[in-house]
PDB file of N, CA and C in Angstrom:
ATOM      1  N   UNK A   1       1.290  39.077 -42.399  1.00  0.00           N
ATOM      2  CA  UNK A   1       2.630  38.634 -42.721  1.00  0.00           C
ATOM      3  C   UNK A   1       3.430  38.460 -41.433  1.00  0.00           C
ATOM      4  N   UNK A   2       4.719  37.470 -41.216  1.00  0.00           N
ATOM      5  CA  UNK A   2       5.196  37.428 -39.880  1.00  0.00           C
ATOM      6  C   UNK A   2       6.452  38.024 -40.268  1.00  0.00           C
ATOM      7  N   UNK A   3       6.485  38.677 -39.337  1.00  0.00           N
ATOM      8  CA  UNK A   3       7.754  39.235 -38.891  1.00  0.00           C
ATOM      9  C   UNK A   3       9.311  38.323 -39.020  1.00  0.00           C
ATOM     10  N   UNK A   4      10.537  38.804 -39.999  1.00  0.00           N
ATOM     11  CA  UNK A   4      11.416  37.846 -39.845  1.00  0.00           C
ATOM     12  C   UNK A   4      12.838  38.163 -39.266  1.00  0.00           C
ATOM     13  N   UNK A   5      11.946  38.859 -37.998  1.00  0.00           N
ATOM     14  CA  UNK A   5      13.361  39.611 -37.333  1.00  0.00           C
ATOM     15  C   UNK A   5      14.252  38.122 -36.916  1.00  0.00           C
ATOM     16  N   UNK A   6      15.414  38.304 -37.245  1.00  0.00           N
ATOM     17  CA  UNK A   6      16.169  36.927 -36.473  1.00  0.00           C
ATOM     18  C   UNK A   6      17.500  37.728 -35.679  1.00  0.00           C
ATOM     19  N   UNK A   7      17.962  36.948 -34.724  1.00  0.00           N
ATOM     20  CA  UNK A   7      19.522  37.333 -34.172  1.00  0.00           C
ATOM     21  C   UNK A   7      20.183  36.515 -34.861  1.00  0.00           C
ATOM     22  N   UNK A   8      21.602  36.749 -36.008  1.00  0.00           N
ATOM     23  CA  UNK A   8      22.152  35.787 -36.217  1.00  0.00           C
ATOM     24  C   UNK A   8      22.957  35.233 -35.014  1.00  0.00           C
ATOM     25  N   UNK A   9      23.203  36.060 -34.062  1.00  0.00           N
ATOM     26  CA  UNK A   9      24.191  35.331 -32.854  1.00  0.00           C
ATOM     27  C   UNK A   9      23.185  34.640 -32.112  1.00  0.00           C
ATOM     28  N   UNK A  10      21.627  34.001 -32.389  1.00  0.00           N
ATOM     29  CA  UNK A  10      21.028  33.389 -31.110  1.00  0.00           C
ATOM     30  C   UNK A  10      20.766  32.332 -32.127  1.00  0.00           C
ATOM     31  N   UNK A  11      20.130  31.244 -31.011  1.00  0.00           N
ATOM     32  CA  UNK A  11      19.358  29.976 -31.654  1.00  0.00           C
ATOM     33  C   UNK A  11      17.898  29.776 -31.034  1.00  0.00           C
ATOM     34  N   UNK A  12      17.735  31.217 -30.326  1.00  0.00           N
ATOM     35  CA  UNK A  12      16.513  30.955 -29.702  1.00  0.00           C
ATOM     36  C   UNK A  12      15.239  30.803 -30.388  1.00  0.00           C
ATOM     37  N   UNK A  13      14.031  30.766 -30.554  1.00  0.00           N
ATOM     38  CA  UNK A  13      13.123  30.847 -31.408  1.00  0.00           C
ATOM     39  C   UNK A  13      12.322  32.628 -30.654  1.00  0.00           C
ATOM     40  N   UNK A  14      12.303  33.302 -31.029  1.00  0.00           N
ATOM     41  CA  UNK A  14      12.271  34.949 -30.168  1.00  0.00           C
ATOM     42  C   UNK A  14      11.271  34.829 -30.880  1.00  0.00           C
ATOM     43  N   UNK A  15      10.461  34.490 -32.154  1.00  0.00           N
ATOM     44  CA  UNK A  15       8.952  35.073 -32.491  1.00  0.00           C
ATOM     45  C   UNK A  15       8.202  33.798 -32.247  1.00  0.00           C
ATOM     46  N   UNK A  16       8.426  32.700 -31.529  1.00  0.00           N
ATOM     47  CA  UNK A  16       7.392  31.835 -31.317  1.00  0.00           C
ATOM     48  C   UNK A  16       6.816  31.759 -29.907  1.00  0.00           C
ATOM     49  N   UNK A  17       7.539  32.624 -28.812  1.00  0.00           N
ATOM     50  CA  UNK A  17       7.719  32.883 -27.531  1.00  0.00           C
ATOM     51  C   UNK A  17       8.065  33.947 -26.951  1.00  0.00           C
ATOM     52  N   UNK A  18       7.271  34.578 -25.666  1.00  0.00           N
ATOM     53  CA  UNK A  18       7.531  35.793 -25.643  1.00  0.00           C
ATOM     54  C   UNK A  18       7.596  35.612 -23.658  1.00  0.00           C
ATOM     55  N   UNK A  19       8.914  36.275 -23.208  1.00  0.00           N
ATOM     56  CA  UNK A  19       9.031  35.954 -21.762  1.00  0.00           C
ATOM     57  C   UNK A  19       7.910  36.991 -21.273  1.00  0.00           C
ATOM     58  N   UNK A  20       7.279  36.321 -20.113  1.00  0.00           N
ATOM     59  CA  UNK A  20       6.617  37.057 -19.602  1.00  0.00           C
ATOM     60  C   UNK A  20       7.154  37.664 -17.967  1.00  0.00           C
ATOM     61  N   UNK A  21       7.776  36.352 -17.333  1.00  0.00           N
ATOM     62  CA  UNK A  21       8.484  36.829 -15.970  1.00  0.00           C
ATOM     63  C   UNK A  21       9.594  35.734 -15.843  1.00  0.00           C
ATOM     64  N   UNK A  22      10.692  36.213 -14.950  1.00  0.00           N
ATOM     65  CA  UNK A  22      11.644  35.457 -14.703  1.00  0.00           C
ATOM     66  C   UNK A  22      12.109  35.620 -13.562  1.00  0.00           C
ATOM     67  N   UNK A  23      12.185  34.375 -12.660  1.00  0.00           N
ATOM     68  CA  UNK A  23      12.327  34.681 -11.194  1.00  0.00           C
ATOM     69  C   UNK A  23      13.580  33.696 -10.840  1.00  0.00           C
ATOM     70  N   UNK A  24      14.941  34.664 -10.910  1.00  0.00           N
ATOM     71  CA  UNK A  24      16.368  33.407 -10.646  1.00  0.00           C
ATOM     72  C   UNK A  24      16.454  33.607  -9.129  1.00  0.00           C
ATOM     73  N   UNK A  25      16.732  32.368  -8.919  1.00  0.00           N
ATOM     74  CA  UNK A  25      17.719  31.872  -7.724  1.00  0.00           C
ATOM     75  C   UNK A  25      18.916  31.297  -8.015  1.00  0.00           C
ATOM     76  N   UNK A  26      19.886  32.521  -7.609  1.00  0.00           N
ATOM     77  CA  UNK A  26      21.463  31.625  -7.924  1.00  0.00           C
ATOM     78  C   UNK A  26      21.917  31.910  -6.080  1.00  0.00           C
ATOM     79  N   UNK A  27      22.971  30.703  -5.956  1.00  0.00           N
ATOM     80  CA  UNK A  27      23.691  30.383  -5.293  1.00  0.00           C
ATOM     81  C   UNK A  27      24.959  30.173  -5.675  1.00  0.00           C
ATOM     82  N   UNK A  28      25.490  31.613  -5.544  1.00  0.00           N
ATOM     83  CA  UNK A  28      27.016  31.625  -6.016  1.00  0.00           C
ATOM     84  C   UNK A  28      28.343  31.051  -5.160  1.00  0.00           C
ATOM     85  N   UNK A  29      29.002  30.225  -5.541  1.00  0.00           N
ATOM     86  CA  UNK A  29      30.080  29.581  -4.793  1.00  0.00           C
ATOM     87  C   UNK A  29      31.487  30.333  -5.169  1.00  0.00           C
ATOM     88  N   UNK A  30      32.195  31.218  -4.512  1.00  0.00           N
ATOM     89  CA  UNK A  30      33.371  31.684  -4.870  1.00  0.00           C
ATOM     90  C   UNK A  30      34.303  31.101  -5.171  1.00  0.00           C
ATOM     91  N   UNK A  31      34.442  29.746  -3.726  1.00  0.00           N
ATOM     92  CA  UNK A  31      35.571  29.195  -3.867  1.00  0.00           C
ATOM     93  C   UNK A  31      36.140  27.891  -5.007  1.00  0.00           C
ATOM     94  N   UNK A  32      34.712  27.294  -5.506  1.00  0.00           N
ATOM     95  CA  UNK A  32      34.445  26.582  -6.967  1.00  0.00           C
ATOM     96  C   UNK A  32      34.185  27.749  -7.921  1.00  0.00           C
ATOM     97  N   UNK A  33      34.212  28.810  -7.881  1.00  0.00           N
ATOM     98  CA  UNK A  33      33.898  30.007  -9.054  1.00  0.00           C
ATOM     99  C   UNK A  33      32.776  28.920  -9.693  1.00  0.00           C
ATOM    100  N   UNK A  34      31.777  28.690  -9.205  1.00  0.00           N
ATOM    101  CA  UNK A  34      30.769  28.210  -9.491  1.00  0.00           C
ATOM    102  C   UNK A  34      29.423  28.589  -9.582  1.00  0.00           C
ATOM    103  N   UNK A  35      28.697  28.802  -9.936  1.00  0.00           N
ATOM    104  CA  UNK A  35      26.834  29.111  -9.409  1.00  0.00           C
ATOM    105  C   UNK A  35      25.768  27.893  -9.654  1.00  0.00           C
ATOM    106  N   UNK A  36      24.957  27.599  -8.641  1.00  0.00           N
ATOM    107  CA  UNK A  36      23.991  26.531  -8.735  1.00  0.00           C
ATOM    108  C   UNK A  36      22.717  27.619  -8.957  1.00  0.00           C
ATOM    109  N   UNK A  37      21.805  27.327  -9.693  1.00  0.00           N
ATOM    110  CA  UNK A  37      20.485  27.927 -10.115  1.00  0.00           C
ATOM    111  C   UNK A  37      19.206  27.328 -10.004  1.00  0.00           C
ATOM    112  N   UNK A  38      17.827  27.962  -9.959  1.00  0.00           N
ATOM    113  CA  UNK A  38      17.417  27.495 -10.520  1.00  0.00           C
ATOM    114  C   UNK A  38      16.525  28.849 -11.200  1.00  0.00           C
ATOM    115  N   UNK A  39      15.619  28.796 -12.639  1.00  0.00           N
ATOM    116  CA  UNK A  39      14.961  29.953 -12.707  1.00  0.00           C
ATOM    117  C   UNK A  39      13.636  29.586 -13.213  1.00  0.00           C
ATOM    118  N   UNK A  40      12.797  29.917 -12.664  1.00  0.00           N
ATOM    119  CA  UNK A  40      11.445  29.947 -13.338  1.00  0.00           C
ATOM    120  C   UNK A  40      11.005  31.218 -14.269  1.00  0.00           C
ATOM    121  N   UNK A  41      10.578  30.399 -15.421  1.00  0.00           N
ATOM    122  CA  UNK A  41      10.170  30.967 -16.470  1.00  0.00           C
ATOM    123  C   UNK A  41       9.060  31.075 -16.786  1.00  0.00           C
ATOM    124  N   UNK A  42       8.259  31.730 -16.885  1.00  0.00           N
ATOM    125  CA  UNK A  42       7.124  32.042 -18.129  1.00  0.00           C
ATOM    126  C   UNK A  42       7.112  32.721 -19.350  1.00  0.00           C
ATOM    127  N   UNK A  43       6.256  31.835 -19.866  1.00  0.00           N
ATOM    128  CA  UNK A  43       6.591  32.151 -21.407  1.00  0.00           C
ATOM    129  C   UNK A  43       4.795  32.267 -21.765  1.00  0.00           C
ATOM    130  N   UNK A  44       4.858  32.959 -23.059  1.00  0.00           N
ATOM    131  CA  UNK A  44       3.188  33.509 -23.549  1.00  0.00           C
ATOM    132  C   UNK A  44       3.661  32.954 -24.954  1.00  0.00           C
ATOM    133  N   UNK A  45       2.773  32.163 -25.770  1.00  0.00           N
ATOM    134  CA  UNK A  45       3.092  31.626 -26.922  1.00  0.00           C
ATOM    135  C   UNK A  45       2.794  32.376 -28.315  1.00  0.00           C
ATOM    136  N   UNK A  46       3.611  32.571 -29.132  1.00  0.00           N
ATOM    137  CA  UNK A  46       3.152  33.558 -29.968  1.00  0.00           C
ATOM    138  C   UNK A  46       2.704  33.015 -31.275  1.00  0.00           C
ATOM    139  N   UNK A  47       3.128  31.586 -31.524  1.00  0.00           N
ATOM    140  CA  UNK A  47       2.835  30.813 -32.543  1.00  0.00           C
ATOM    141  C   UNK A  47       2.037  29.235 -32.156  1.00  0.00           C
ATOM    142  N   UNK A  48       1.704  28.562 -33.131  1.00  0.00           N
ATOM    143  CA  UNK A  48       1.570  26.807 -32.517  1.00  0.00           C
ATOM    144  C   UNK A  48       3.169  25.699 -32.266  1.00  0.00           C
ATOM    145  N   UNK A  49       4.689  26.685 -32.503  1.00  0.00           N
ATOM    146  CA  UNK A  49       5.659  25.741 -31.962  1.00  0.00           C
ATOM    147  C   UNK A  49       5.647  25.727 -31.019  1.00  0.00           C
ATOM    148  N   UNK A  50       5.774  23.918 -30.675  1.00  0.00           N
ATOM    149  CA  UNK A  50       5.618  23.079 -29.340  1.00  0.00           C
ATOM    150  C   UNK A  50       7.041  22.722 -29.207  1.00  0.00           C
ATOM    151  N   UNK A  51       8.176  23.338 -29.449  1.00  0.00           N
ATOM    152  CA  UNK A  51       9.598  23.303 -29.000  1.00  0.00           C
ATOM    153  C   UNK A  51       9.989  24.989 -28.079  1.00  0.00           C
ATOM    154  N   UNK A  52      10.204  25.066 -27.207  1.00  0.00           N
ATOM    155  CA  UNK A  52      11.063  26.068 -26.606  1.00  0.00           C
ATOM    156  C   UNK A  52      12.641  25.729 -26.716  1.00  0.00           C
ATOM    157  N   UNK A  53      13.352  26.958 -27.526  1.00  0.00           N
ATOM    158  CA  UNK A  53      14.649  26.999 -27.761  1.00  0.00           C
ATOM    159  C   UNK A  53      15.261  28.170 -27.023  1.00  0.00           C
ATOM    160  N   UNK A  54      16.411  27.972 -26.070  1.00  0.00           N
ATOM    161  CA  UNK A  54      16.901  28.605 -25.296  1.00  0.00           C
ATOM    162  C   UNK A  54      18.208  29.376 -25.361  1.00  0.00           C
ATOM    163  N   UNK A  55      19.357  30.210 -25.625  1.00  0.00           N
ATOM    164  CA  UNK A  55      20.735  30.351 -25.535  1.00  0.00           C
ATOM    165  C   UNK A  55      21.032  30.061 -24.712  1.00  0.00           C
ATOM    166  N   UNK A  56      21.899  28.896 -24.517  1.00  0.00           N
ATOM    167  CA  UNK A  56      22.735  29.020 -23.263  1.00  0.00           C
ATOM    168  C   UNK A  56      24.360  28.903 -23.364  1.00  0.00           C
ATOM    169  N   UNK A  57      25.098  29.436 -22.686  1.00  0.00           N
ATOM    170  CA  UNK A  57      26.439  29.070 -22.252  1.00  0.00           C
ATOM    171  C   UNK A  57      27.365  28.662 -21.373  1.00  0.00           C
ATOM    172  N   UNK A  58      27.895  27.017 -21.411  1.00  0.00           N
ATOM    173  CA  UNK A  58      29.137  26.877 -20.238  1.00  0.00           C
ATOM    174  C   UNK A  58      27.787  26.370 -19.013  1.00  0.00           C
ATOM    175  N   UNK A  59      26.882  25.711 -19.472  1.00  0.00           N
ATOM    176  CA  UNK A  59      25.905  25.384 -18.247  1.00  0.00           C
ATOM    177  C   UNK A  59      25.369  24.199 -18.179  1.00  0.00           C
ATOM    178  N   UNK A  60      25.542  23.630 -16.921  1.00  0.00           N
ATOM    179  CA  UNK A  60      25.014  22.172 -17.073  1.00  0.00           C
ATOM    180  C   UNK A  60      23.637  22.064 -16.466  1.00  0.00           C
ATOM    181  N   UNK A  61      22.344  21.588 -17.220  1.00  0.00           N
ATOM    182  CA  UNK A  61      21.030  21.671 -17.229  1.00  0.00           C
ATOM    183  C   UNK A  61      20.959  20.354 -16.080  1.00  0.00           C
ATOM    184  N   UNK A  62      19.950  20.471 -15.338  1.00  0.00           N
ATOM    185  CA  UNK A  62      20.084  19.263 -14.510  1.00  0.00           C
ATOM    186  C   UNK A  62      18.387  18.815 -14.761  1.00  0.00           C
ATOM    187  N   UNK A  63      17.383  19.814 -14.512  1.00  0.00           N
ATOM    188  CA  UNK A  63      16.233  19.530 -14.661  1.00  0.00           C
ATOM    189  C   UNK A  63      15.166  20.311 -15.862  1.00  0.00           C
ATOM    190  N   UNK A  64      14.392  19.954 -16.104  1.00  0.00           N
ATOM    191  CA  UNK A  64      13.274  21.604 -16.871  1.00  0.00           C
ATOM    192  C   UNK A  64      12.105  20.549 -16.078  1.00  0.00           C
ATOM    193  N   UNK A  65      11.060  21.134 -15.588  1.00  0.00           N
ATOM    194  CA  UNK A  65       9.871  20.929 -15.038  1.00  0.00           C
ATOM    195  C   UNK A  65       9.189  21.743 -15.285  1.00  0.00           C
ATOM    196  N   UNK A  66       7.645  21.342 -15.906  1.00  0.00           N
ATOM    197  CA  UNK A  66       5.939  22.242 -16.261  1.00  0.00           C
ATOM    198  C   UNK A  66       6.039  22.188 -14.580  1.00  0.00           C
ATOM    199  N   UNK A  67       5.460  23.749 -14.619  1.00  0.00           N
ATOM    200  CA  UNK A  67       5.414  23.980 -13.258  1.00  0.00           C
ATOM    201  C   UNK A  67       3.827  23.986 -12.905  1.00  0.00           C
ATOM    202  N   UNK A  68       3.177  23.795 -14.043  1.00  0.00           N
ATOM    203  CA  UNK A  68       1.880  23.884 -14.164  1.00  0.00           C
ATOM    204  C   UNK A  68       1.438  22.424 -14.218  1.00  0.00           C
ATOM    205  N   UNK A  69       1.830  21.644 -14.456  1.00  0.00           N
ATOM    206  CA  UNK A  69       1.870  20.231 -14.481  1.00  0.00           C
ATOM    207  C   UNK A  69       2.657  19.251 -13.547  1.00  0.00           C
ATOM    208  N   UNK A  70       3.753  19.829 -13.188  1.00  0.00           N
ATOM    209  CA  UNK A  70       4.686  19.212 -11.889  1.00  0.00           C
ATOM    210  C   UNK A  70       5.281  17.838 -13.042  1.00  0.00           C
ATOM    211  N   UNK A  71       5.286  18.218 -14.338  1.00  0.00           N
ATOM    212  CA  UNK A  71       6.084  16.904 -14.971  1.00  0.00           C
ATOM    213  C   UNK A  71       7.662  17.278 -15.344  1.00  0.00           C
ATOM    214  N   UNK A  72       8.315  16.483 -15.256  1.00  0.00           N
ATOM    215  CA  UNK A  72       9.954  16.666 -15.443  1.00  0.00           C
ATOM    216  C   UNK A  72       9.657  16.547 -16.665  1.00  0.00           C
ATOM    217  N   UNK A  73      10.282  17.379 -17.755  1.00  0.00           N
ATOM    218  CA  UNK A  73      10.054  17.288 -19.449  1.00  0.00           C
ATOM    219  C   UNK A  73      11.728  16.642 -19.639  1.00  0.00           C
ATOM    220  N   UNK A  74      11.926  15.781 -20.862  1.00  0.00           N
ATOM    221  CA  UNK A  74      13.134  15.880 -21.494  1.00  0.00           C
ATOM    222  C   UNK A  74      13.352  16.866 -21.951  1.00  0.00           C
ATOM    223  N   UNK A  75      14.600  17.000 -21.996  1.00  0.00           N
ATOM    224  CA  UNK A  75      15.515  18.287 -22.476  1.00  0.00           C
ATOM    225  C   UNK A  75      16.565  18.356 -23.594  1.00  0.00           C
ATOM    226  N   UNK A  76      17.202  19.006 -24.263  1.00  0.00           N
ATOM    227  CA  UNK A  76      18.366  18.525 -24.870  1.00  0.00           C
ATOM    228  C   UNK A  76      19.271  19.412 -24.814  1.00  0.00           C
ATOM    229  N   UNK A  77      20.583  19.499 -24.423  1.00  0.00           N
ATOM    230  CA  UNK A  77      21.645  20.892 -24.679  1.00  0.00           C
ATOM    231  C   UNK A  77      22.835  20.526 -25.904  1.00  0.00           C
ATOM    232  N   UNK A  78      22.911  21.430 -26.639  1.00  0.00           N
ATOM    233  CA  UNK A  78      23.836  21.652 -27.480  1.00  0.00           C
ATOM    234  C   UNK A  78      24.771  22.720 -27.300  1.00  0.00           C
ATOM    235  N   UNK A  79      25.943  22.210 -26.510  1.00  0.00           N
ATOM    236  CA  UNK A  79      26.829  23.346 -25.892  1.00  0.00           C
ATOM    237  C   UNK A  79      27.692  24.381 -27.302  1.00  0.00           C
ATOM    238  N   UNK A  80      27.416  23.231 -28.583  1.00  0.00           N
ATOM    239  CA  UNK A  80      28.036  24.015 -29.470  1.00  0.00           C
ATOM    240  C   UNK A  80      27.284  24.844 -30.699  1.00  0.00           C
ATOM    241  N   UNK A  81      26.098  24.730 -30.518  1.00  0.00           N
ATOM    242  CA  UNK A  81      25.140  25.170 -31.496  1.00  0.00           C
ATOM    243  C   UNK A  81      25.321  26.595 -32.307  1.00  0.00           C
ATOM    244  N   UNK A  82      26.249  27.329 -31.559  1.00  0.00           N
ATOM    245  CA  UNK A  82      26.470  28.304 -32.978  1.00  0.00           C
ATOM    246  C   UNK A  82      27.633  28.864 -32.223  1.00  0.00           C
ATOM    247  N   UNK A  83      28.879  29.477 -32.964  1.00  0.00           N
ATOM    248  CA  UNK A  83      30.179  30.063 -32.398  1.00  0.00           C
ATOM    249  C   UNK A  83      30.090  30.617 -31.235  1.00  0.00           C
ATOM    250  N   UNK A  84      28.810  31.157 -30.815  1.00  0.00           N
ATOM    251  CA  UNK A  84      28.498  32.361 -30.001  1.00  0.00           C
ATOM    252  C   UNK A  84      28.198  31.620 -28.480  1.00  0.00           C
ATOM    253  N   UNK A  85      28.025  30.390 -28.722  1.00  0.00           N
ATOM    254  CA  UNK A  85      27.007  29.673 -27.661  1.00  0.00           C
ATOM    255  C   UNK A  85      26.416  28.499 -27.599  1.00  0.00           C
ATOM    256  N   UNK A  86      25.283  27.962 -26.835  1.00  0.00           N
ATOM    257  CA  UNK A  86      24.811  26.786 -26.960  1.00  0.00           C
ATOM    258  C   UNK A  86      23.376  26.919 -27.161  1.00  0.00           C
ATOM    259  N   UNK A  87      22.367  25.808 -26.914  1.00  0.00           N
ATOM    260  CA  UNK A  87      21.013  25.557 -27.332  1.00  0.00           C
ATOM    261  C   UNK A  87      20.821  24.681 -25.988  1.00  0.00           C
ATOM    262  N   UNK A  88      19.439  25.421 -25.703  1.00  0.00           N
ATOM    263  CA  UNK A  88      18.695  24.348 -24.577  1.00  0.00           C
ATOM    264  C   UNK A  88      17.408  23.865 -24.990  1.00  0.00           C
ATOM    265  N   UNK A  89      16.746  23.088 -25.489  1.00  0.00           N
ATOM    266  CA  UNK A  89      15.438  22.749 -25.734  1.00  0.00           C
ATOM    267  C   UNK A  89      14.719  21.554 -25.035  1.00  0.00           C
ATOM    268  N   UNK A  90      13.261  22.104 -24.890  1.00  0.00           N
ATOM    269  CA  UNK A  90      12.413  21.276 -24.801  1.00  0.00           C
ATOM    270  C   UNK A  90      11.131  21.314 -24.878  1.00  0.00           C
ATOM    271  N   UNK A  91      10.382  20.580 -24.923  1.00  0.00           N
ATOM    272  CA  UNK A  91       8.624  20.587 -25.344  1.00  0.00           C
ATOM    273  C   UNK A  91       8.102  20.621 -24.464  1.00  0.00           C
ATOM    274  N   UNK A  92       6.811  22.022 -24.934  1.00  0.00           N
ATOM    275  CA  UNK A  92       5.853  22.155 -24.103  1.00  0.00           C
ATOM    276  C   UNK A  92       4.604  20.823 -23.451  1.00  0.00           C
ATOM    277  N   UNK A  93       4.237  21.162 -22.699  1.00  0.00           N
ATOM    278  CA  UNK A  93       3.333  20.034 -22.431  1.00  0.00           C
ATOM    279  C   UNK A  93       1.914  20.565 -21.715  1.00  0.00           C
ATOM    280  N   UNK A  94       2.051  22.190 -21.767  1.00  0.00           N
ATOM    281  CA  UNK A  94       1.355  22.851 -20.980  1.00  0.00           C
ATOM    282  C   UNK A  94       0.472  23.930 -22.389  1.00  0.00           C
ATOM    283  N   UNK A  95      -0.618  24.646 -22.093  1.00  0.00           N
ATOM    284  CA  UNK A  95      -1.096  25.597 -23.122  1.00  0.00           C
ATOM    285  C   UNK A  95      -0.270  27.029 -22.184  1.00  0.00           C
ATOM    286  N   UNK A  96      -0.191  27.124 -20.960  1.00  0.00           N
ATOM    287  CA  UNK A  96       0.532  29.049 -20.347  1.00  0.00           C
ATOM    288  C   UNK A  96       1.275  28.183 -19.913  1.00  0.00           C
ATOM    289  N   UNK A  97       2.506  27.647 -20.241  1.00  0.00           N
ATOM    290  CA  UNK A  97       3.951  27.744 -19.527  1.00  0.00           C
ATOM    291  C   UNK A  97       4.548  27.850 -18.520  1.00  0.00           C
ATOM    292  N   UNK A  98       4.670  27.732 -17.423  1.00  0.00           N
ATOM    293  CA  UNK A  98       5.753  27.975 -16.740  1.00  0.00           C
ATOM    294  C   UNK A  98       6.913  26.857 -16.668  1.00  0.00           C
ATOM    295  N   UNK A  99       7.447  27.437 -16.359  1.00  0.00           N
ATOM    296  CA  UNK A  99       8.930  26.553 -16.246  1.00  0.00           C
ATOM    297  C   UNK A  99       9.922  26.647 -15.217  1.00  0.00           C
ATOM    298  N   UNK A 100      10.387  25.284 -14.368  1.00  0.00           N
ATOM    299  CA  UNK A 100      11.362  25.558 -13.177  1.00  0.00           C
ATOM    300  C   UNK A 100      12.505  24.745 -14.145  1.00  0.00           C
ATOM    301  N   UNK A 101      13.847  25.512 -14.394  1.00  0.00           N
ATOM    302  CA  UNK A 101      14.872  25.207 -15.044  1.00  0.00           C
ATOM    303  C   UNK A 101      16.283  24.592 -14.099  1.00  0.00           C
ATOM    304  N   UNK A 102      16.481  24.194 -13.412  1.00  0.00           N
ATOM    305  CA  UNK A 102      17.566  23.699 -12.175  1.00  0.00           C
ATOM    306  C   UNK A 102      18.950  23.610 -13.268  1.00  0.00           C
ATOM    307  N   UNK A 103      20.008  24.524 -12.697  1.00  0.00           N
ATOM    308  CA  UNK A 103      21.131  24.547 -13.787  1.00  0.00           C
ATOM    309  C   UNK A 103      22.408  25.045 -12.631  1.00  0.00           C
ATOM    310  N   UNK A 104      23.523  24.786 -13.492  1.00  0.00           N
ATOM    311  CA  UNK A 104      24.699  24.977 -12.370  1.00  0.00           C
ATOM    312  C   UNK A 104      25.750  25.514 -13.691  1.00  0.00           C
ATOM    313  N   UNK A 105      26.502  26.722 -13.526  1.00  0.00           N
ATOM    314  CA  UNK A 105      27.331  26.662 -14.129  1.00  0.00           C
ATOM    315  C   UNK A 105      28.815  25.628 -14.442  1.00  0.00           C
ATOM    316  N   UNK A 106      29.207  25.604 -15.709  1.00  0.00           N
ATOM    317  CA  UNK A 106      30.457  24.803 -15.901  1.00  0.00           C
ATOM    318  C   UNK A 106      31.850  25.534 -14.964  1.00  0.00           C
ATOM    319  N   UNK A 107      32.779  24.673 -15.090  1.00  0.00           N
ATOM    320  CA  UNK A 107      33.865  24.665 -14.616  1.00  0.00           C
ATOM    321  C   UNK A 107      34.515  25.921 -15.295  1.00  0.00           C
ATOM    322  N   UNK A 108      34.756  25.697 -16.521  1.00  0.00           N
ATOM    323  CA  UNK A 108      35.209  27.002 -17.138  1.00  0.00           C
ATOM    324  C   UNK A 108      34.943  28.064 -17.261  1.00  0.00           C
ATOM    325  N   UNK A 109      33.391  28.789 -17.128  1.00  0.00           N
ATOM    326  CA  UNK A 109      33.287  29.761 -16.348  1.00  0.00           C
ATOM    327  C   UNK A 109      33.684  30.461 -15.198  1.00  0.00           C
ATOM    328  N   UNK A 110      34.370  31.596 -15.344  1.00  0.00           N
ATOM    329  CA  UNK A 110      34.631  32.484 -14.115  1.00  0.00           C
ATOM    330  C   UNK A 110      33.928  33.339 -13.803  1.00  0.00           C
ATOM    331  N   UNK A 111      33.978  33.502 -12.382  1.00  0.00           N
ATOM    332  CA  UNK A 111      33.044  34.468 -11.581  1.00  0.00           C
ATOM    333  C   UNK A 111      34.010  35.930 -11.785  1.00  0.00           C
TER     334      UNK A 111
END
C-alpha cells in the first residue's frame, strides 16, 4: 500500500522523490537585498513520476540543467500555486538525477 502522507502547505510531490544531497551556492547582494544562486540537486526516485515538483518562493528560475546529461530541461514556475507559495517543475530526462538549478531571488524579498 503507498503511503498518503501529504503537506497541505506544499505542492511538492515528497513520495515520488527523495533528496539525496544538496550543494547551494548563493551570492548574497546587500545592497539589492538580493541573492543570485545556483543549487545542485540530487534526487533518488521513489516512484515511475517523470515530473519533479518543487516549493518555491519570490524566485526567479533562470535555468534547471541534467547534470548528468549537460541538457537545459524546460521548466515551469507558478509563483501562485497555493497561499503558502509557488511551484517549480520539470521533467526528468535522466534515470539518477542530478540537477544544476541557477535562480536569483525576487525584488520583494528581504534579506
Amino acid at each position: 500500500m503507498t503511503p498518503t502522507l501529504r503537506d497541505p502547505n506544499s505542492v511538492s510531490n515528497i513520495l515520488a522523490f527523495v533528496t539525496k544531497h544538496i550543494k547551494l551556492n548563493w551570492k548574497v547582494n546587500f545592497e539589492t537585498s538580493t541573492i543570485a544562486a545556483t543549487v545542485v540537486l540530487t534526487l533518488a526516485r521513489l516512484t515511475e513520476e517523470q515530473t519533479v515538483r518543487l516549493d518555491c518562493s519570490h524566485l526567479v528560475v533562470k535555468r534547471v540543467t541534467d547534470l548528468d546529461s549537460g541538457q537545459e530541461l524546460s521548466f515551469r514556475v507558478d509563483p501562485n500555486a497555493t497561499k503558502f507559495g509557488g511551484l517549480l517543475a520539470f521533467d526528468l530526462c535522466t534515470k539518477c538525477p542530478t540537477y544544476d538549478i541557477e535562480y536569483s531571488s525576487c525584488a520583494q524579498l528581504t534579506l
